[in-house]
Protein backbone atom coordinates (compact mmCIF):
# COMPACT_ATOMS: atom_id res chain seq x y z
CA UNK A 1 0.00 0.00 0.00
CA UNK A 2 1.20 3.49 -0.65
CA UNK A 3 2.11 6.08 1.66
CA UNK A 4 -0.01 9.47 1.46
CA UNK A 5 0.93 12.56 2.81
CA UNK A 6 -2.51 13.74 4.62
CA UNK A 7 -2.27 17.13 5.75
CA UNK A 8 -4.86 18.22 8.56
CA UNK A 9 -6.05 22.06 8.68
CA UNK A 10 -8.32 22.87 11.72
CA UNK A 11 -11.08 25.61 11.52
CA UNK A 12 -9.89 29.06 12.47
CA UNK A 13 -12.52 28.78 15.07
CA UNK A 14 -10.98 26.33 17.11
CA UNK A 15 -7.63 24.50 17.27
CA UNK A 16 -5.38 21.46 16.27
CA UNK A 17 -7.05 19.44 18.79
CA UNK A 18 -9.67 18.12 16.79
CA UNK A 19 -7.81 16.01 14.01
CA UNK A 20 -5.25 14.72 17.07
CA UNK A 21 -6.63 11.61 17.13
CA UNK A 22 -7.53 11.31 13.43
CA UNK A 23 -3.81 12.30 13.11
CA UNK A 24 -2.57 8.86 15.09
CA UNK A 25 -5.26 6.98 13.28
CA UNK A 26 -3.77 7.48 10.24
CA UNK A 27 -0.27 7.07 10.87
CA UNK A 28 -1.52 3.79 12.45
CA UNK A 29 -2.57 3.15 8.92
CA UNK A 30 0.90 3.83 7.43
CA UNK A 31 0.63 7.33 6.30
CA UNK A 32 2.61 10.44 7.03
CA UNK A 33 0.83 13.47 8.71
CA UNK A 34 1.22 17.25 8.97
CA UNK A 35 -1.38 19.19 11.50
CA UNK A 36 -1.21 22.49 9.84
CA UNK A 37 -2.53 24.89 12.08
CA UNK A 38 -3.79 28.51 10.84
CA UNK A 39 -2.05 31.18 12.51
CA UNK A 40 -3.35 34.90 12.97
CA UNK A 41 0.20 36.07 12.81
CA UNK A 42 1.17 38.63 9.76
CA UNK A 43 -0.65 40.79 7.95
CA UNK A 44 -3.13 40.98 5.37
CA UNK A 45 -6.85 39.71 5.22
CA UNK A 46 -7.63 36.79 8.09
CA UNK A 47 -7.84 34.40 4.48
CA UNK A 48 -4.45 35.19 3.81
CA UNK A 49 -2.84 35.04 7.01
CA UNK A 50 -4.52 31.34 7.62
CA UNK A 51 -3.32 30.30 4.09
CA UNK A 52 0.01 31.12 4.35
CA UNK A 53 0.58 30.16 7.54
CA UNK A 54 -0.71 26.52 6.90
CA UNK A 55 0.90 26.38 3.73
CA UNK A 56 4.09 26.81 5.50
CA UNK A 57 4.53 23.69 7.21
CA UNK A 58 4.11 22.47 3.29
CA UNK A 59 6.78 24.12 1.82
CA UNK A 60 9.71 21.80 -0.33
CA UNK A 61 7.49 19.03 0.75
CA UNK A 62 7.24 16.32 -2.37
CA UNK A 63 4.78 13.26 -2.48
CA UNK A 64 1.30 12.83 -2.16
CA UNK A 65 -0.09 15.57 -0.41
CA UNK A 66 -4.10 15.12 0.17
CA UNK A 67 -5.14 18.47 2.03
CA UNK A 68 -7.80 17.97 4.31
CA UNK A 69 -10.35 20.28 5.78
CA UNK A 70 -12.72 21.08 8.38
CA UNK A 71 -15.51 23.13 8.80
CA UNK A 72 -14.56 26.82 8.12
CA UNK A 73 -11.54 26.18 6.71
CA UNK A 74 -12.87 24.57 3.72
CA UNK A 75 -12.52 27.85 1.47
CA UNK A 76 -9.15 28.07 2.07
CA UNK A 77 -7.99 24.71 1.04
CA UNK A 78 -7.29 25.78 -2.96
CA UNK A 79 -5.49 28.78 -1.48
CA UNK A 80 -3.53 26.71 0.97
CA UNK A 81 -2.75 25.13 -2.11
CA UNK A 82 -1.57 27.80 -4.01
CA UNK A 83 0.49 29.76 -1.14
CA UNK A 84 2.35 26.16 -0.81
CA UNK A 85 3.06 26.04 -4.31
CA UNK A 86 2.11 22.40 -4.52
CA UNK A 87 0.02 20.08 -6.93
CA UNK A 88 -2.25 18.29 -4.21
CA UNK A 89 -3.32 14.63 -5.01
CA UNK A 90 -6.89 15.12 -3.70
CA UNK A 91 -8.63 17.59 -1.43
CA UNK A 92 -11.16 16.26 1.21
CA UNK A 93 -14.11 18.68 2.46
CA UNK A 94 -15.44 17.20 5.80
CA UNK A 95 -18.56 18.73 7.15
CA UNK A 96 -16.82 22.03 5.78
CA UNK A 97 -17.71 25.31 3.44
CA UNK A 98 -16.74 25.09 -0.55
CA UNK A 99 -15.11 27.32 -2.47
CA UNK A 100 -17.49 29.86 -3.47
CA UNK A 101 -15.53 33.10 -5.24
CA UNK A 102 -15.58 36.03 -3.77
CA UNK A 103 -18.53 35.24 -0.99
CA UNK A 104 -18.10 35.56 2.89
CA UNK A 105 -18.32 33.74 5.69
CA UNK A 106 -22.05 35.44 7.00
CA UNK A 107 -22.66 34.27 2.98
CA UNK A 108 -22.51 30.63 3.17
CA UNK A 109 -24.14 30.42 6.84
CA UNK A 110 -26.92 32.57 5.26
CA UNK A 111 -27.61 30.08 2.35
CA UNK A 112 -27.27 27.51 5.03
CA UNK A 113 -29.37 28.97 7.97
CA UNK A 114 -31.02 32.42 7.31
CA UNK A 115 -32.70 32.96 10.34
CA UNK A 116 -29.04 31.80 12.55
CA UNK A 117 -27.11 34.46 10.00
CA UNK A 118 -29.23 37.03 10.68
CA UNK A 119 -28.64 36.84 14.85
CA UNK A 120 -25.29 35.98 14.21
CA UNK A 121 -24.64 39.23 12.03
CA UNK A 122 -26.72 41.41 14.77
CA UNK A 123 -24.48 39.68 17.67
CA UNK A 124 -21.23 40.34 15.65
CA UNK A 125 -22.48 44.02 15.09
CA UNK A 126 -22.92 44.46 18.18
CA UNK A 127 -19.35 43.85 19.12
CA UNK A 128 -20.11 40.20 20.04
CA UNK A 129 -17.82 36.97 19.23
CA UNK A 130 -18.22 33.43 17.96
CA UNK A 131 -18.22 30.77 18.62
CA UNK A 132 -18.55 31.15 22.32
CA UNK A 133 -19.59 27.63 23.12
CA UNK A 134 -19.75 26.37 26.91
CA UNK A 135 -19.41 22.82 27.91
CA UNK A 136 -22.98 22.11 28.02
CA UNK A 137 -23.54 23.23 24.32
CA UNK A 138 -21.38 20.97 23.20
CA UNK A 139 -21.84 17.94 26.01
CA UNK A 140 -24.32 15.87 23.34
CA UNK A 141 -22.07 16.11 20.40
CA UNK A 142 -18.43 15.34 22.03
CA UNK A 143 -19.84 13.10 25.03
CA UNK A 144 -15.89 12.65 26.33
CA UNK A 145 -15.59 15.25 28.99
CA UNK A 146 -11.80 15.68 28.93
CA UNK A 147 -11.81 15.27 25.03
CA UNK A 148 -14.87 18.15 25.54
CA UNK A 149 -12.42 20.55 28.04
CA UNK A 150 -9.37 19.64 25.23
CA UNK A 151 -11.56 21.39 22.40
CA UNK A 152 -13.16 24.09 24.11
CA UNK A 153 -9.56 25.19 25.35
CA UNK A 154 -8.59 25.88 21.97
CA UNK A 155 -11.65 27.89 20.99
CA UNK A 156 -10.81 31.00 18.93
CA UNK A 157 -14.02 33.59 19.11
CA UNK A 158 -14.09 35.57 15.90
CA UNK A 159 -14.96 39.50 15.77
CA UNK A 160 -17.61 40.58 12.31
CA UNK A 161 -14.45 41.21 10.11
CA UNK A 162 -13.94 37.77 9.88
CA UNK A 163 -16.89 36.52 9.13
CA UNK A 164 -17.48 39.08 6.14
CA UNK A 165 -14.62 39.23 4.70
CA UNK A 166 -15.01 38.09 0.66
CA UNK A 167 -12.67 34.73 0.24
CA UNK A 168 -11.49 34.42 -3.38
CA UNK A 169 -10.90 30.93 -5.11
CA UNK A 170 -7.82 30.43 -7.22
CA UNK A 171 -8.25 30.29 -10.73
CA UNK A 172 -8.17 26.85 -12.35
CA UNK A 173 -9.36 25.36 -9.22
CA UNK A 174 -10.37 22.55 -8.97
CA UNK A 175 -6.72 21.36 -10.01
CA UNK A 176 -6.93 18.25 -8.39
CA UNK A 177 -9.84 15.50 -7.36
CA UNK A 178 -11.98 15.94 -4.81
CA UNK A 179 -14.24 14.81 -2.28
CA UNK A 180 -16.77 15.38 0.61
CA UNK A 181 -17.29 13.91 3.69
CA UNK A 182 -20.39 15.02 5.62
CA UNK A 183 -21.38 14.58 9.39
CA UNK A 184 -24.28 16.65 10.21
CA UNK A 185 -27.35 18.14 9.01
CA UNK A 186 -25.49 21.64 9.46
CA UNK A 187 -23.89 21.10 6.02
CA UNK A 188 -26.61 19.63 4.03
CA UNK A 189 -26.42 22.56 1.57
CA UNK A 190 -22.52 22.24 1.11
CA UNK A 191 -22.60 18.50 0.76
CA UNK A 192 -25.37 18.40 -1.70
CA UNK A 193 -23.63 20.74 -4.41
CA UNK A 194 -20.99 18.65 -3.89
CA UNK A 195 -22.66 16.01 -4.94
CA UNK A 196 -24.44 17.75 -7.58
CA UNK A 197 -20.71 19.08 -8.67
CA UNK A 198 -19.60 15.35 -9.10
CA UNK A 199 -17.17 14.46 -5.79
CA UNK A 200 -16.91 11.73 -4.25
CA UNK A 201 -18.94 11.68 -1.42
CA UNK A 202 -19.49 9.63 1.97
CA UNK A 203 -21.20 10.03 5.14
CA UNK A 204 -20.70 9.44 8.90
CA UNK A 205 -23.88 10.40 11.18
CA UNK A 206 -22.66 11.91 14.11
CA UNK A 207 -21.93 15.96 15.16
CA UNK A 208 -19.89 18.08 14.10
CA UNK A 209 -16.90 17.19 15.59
CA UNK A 210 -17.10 13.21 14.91
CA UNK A 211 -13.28 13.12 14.21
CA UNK A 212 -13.42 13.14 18.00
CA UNK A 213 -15.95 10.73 18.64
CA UNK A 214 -15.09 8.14 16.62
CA UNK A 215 -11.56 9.25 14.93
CA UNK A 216 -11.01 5.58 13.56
CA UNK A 217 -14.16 5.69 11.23
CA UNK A 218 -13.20 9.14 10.26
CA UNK A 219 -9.37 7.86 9.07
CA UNK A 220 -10.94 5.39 7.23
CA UNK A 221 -13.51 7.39 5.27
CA UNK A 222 -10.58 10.02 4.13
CA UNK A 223 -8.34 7.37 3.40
CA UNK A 224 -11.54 6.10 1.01
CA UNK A 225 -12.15 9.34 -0.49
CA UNK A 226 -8.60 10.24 -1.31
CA UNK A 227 -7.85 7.45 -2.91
CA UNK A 228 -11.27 7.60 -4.57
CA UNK A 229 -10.22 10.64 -6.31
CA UNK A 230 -6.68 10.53 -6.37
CA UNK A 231 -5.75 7.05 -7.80
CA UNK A 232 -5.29 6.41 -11.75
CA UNK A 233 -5.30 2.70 -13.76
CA UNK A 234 -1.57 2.91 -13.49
CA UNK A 235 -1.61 3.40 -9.30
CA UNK A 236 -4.13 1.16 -8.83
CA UNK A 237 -2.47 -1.61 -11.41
CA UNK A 238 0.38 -1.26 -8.82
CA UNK A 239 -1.18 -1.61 -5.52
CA UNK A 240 -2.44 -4.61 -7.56
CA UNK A 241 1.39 -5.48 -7.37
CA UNK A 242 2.14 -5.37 -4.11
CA UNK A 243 4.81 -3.28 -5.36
CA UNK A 244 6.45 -0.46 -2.89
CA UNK A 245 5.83 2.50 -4.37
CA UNK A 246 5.71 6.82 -3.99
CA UNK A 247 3.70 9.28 -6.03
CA UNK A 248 5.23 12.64 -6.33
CA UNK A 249 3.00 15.22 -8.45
CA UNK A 250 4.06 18.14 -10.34
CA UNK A 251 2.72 20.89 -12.01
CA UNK A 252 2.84 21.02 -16.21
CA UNK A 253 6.55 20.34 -17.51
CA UNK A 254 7.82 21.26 -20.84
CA UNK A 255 10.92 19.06 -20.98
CA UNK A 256 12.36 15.72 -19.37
CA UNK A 257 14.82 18.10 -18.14
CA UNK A 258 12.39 20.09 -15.76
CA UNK A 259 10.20 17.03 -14.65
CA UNK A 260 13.58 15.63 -13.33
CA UNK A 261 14.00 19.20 -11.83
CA UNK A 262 10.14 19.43 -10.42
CA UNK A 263 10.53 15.87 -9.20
CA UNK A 264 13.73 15.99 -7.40
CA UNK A 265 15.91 13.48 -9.52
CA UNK A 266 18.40 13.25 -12.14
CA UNK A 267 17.32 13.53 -15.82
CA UNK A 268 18.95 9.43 -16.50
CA UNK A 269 16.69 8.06 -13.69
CA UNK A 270 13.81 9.73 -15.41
CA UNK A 271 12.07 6.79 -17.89
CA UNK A 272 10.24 7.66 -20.63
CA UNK A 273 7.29 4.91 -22.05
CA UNK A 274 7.45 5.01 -25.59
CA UNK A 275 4.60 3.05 -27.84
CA UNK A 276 6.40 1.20 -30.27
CA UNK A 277 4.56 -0.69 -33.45
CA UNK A 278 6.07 -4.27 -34.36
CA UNK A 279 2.87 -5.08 -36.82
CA UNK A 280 -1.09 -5.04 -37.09
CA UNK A 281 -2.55 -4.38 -33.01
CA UNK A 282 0.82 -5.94 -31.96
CA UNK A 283 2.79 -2.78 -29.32
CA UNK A 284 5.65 -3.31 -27.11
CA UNK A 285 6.59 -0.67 -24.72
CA UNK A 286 10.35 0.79 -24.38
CA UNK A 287 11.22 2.32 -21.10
CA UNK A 288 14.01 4.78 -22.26
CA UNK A 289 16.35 6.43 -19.76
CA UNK A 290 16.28 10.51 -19.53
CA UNK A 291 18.95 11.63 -22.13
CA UNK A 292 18.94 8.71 -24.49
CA UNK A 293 16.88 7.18 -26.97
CA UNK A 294 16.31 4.48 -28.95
CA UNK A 295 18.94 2.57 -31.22
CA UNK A 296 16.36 1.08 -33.81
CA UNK A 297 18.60 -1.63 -35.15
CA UNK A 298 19.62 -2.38 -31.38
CA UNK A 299 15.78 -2.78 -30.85
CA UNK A 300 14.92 -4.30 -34.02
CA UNK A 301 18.42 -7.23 -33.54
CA UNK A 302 16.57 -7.81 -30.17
CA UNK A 303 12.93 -8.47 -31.54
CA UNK A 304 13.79 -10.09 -34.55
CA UNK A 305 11.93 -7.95 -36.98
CA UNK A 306 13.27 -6.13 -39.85
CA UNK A 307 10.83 -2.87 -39.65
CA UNK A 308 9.21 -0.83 -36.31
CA UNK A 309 7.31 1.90 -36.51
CA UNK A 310 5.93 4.56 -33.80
CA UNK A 311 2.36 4.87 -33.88
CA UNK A 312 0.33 7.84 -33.91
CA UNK A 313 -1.29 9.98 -30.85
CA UNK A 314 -4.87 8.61 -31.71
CA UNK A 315 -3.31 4.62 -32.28
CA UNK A 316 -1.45 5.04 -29.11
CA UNK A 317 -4.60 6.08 -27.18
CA UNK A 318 -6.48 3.09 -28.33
CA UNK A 319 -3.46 0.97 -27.51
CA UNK A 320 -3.03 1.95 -23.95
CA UNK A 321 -6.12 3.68 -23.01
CA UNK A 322 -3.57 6.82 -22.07
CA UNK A 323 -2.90 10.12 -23.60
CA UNK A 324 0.09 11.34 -25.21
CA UNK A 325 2.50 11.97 -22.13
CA UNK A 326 0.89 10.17 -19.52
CA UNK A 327 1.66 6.73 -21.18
CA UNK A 328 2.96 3.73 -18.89
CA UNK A 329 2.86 0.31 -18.99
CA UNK A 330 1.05 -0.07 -15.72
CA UNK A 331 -2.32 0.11 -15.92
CA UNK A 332 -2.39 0.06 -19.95
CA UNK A 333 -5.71 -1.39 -21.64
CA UNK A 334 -3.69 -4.41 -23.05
CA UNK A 335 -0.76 -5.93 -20.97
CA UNK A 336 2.12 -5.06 -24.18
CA UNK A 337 5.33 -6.67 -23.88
CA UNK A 338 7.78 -4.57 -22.01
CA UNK A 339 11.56 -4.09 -22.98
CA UNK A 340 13.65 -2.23 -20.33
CA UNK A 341 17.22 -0.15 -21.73
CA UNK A 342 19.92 -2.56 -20.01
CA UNK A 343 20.75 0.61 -18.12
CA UNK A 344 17.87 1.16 -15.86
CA UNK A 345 18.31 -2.27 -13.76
CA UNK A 346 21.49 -0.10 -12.72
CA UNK A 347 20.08 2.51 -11.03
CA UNK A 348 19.10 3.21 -7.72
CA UNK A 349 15.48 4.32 -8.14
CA UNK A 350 14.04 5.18 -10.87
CA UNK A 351 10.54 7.47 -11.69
CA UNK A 352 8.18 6.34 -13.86
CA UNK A 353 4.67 7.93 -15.37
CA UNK A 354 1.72 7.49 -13.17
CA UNK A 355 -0.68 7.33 -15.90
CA UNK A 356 -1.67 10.75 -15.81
CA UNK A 357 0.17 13.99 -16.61
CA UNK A 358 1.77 15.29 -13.65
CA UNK A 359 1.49 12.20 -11.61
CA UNK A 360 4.83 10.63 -11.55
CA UNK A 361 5.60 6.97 -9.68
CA UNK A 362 9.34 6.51 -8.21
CA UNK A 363 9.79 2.95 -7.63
CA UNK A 364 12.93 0.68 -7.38
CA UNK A 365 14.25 -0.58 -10.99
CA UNK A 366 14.22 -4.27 -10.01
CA UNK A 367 10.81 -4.49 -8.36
CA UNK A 368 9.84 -1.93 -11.78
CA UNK A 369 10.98 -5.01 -13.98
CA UNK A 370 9.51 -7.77 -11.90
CA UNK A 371 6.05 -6.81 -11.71
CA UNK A 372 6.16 -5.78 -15.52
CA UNK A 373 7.94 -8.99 -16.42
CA UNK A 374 10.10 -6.90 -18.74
CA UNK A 375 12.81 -8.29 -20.51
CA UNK A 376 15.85 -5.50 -20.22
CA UNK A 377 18.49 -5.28 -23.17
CA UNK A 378 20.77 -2.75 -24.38
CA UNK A 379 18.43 -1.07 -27.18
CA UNK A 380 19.42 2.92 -26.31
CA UNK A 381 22.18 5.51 -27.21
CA UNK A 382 22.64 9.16 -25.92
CA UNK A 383 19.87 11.21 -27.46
CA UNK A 384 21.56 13.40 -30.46
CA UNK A 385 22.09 13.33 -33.67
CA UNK A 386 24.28 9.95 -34.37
């Protein structure tokens, strides 16, 4: 099973506390966590100081990152996004606000409760705070009464300029899959556009902070959703493998040269898939070091045939089921044969398309060539002119 990076962001109205135990359940599970708190510190809009400062603990971090968010927060998660400079694998709503471009806080609760909005705008106005829970408000939802004393500790009352402040959404968003997971009747609005938006959706019954009833249940359900949204033919084809495996995802590259760079790696343990045509429907797949490519009469000595051809985007498609730049051999629509360059048993570790672009798979060479059953040969030169 693959490692995810799950990364936890807390409303601004209360604190780190509530994904704590979530937190452990997942690591349980084999994951890596971050709890990436928002901070009031800075300047700027309360949106941009909570971004930034939760993007932080993100920064230079490579692998798949699922951001994760809760309640308010949920607005901020493309802009956590975007401060981090990151390529998320999936985001996961739970019981939380959407984006929504440009629209406030007092907004959403509006569309979600009119006649609550309307005394929680006249309390704000009238220099009032929220939340300003007490134990008893919160004694049927979070039935623990230390885990009850834990949360209401961190509480973090909010004056009116937070709650109308406009919250923008990043262009291009959503840049990633998504999905929803809902816990109470509070966010019936929010969870139904989701649905109606296409995520992936699931649903615990309990309140609104069920991550601390039953954090176990909660782990699971992310886990679910993320991978829901996150996986492709090729990363599920390998946890079909049993093969150890990361994903690190990228933004756009224009060259082998800066995926290496965006990935972390050198440009020779970069492999490229290439499609190659032997005769009518009959493909093999080359797996071509960064900075060579193919010797055709090295790779037409080793198959025996006198003529190979590359075929084009629209053949390779039907072929593989993949796009132009996203092709791999794991996951393809027809298990092709698979010849491996001689050099790439030699390397250390070597990365690998994930079967979409921007989704790249490091793996080690010799579990690579065992679970593709690939026969390796010397059929490559340095890439130039010969």
């Amino acid at each position: 099973m693959r490692s995810m990076l799950f990364v936890l962001v807390p409303s601004p109205l209360v604190g780190p506390f509530t994904w704590s135990s979530t937190a452990d359940e997942l690591m349980a599970r084999g994951h890596e966590v971050l709890l990436a708190d928002v901070s009031d510190e800075g300047t700027g809009s309360w949106w941009q100081r909570h971004a930034t400062s939760a993007a932080h603990a993100l920064k230079e971090r490579r692998g798949e990152v699922v951001l994760v968010g809760h309640s308010g927060v949920g607005a901020l998660l493309p802009l956590i996004a975007q401060a981090a400079a990151i390529r998320p694998a999936a985001y996961v709503f739970v019981d939380a606000g959407l984006p929504q471009d440009g629209r406030t806080r007092l907004d959403e609760i509006q569309n979600e409760n009119a006649s609550f909005a309307d005394e929680l705008r006249a309390h704000l106005a009238a220099g009032g705070r929220f939340p300003e829970w007490t134990d008893a408000d919160l004694a049927e939802i979070v039935p623990d009464p230390s885990v009850r004393s834990r949360l209401l500790s961190e509480l973090r009352p909010r004056a009116l300029d937070f709650f109308d402040e406009p919250i923008p959404t990043p262009d291009g968003w959503p840049d990633a899959g998504w999905a929803y997971l809902q816990f109470s009747e509070a966010y019936d609005r929010a969870a139904a556009q989701a649905r109606r938006r296409g995520s992936a959706f699931a649903r615990l019954d309990g309140g609104h902070f069920h991550m601390l009833v039953d954090p176990a249940a909660v782990a699971e359900a992310i886990i679910g959703l993320a991978r829901n949204v996150s996986d492709t033919p090729a990363l599920a084809a390998l946890e079909r493998a049993e093969v150890a495996f990361s994903v690190v995802r990228t933004g756009p590259a224009r060259s082998a040269e800066e995926s290496a760079e965006l990935q972390g790696i050198s440009l020779g343990n970069l492999l490229r898939t290439i499609v190659v045509r032997r005769g009518a429907d009959d493909y093999v797949f080359a797996l071509v070091p960064g900075g060579r490519q193919i010797d055709w009469p090295k790779l037409r000595a080793f198959l025996g045939v006198s003529r190979l051809s590359l075929p084009d985007q629209a053949e390779a498609r039907e072929a593989t089921g993949y796009e132009r730049g996203a092709i791999t051999p794991f996951g393809s629509r027809k298990e092709w044969p698979v010849i491996a360059d001689a050099a790439v048993a030699e390397l250390p570790r070597i990365a690998i398309g994930g079967g979409a672009r921007g989704v790249n798979v490091h793996v080690d060479p010799g579990d690579l060539i065992r679970a593709l059953d690939a026969r390796t040969a010397d059929v490559t030169r340095p890439a130039g002119p010969v």
